[in-house]
C-alpha atoms as a PDB file:
ATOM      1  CA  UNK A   1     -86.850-115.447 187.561  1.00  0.00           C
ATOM      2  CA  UNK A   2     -84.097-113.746 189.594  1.00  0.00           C
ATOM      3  CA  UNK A   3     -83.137-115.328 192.830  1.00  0.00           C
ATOM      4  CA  UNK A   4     -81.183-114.903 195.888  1.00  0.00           C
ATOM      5  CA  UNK A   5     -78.219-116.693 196.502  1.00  0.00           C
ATOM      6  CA  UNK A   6     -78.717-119.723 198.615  1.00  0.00           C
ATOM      7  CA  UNK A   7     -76.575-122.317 200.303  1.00  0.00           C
ATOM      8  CA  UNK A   8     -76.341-124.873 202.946  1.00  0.00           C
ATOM      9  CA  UNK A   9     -73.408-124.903 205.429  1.00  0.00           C
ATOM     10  CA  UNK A  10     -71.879-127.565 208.420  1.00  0.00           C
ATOM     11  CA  UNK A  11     -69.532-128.222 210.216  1.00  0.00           C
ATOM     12  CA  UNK A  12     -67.623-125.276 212.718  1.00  0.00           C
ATOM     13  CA  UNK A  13     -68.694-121.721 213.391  1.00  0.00           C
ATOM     14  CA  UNK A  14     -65.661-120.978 211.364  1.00  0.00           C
ATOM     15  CA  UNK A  15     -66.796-123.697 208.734  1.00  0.00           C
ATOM     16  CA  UNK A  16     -70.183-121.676 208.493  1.00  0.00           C
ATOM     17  CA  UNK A  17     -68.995-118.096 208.753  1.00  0.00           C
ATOM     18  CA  UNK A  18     -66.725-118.376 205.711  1.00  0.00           C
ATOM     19  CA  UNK A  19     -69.527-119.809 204.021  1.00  0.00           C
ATOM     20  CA  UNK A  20     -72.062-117.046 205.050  1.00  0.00           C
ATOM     21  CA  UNK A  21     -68.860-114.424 203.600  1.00  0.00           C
ATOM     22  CA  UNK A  22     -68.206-116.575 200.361  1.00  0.00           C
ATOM     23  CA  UNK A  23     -72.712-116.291 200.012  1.00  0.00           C
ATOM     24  CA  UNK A  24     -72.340-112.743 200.533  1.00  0.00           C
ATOM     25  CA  UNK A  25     -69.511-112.108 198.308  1.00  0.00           C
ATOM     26  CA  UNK A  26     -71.334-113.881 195.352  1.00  0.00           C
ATOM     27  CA  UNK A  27     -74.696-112.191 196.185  1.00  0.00           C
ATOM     28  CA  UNK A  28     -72.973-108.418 195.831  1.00  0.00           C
ATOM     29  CA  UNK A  29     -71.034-110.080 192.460  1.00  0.00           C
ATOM     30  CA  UNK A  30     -73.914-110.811 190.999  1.00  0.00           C
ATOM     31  CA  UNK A  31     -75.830-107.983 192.559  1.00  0.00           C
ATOM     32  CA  UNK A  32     -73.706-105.683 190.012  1.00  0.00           C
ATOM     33  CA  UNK A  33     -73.322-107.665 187.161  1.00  0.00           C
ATOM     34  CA  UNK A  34     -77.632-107.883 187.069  1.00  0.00           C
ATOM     35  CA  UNK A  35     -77.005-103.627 187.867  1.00  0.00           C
ATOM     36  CA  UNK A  36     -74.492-102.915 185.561  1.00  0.00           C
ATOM     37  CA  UNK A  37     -76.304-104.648 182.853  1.00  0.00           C
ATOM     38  CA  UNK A  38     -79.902-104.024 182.978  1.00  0.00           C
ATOM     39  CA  UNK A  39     -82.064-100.935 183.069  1.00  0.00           C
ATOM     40  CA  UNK A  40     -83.120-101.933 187.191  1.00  0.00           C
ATOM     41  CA  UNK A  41     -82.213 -99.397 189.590  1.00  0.00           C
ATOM     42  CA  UNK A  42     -80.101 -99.869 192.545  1.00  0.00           C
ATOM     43  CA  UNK A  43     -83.111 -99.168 194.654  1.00  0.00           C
ATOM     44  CA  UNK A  44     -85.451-101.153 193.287  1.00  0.00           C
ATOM     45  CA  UNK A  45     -83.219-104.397 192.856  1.00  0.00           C
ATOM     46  CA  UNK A  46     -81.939-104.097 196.617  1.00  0.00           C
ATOM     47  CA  UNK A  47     -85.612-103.651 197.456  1.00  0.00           C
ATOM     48  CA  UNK A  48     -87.176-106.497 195.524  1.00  0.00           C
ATOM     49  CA  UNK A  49     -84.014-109.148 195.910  1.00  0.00           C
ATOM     50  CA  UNK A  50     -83.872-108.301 200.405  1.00  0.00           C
ATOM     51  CA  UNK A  51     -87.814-108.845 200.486  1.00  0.00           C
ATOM     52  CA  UNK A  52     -88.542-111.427 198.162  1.00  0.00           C
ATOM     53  CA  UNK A  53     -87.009-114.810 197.820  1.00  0.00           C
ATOM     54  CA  UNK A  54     -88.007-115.203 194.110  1.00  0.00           C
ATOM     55  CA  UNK A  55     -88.723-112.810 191.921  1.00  0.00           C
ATOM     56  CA  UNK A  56     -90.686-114.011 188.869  1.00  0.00           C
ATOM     57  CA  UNK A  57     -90.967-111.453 186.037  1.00  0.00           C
ATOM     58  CA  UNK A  58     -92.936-112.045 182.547  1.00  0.00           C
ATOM     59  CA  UNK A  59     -90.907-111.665 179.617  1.00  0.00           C
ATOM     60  CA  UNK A  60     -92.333-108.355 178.645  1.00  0.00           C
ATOM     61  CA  UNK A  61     -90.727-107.459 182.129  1.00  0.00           C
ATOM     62  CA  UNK A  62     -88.055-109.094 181.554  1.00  0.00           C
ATOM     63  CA  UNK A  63     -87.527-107.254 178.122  1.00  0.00           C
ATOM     64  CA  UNK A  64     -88.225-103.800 179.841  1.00  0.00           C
ATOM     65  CA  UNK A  65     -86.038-104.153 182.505  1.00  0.00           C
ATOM     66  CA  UNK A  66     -83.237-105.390 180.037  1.00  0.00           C
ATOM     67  CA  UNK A  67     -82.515-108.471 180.890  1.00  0.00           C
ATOM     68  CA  UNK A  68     -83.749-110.112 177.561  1.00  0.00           C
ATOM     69  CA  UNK A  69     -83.333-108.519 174.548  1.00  0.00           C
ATOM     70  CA  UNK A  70     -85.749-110.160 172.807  1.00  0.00           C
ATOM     71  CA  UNK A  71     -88.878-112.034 172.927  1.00  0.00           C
ATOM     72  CA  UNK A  72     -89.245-114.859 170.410  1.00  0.00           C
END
């Protein structure tokens, strides 16, 4: 399963902007780490990871998309 970053935040506007940047800054981090080392598209992971909370792949998915490399 991939997921989208999620948080919680209180406190100040300020208090809940910086943690709205510091979710944002992860999401992209991770966003091209899961890019640079799998066999997804750009396309296709912005388009499943902005409409879907949760996406749940089966692990011959998995190990076509590279992010296993094996299935045991």
């Amino acid at each position: 399963m991939i997921h989208q970053v999620n948080g919680l935040s209180f406190g100040t506007l300020r208090d809940m902007q910086d943690t709205v940047a510091e979710a944002t800054r992860i999401n992209e981090m991770l966003f091209h780490i899961i890019q640079s080392k799998t066999h997804i598209t750009e396309a296709k992971l912005h388009g499943v990871l902005e409409s879907k909370k949760d996406w749940y792949l089966t692990a011959k998915e998995a190990l076509d998309l590279g992010i296993i490399t094996e299935i045991i």
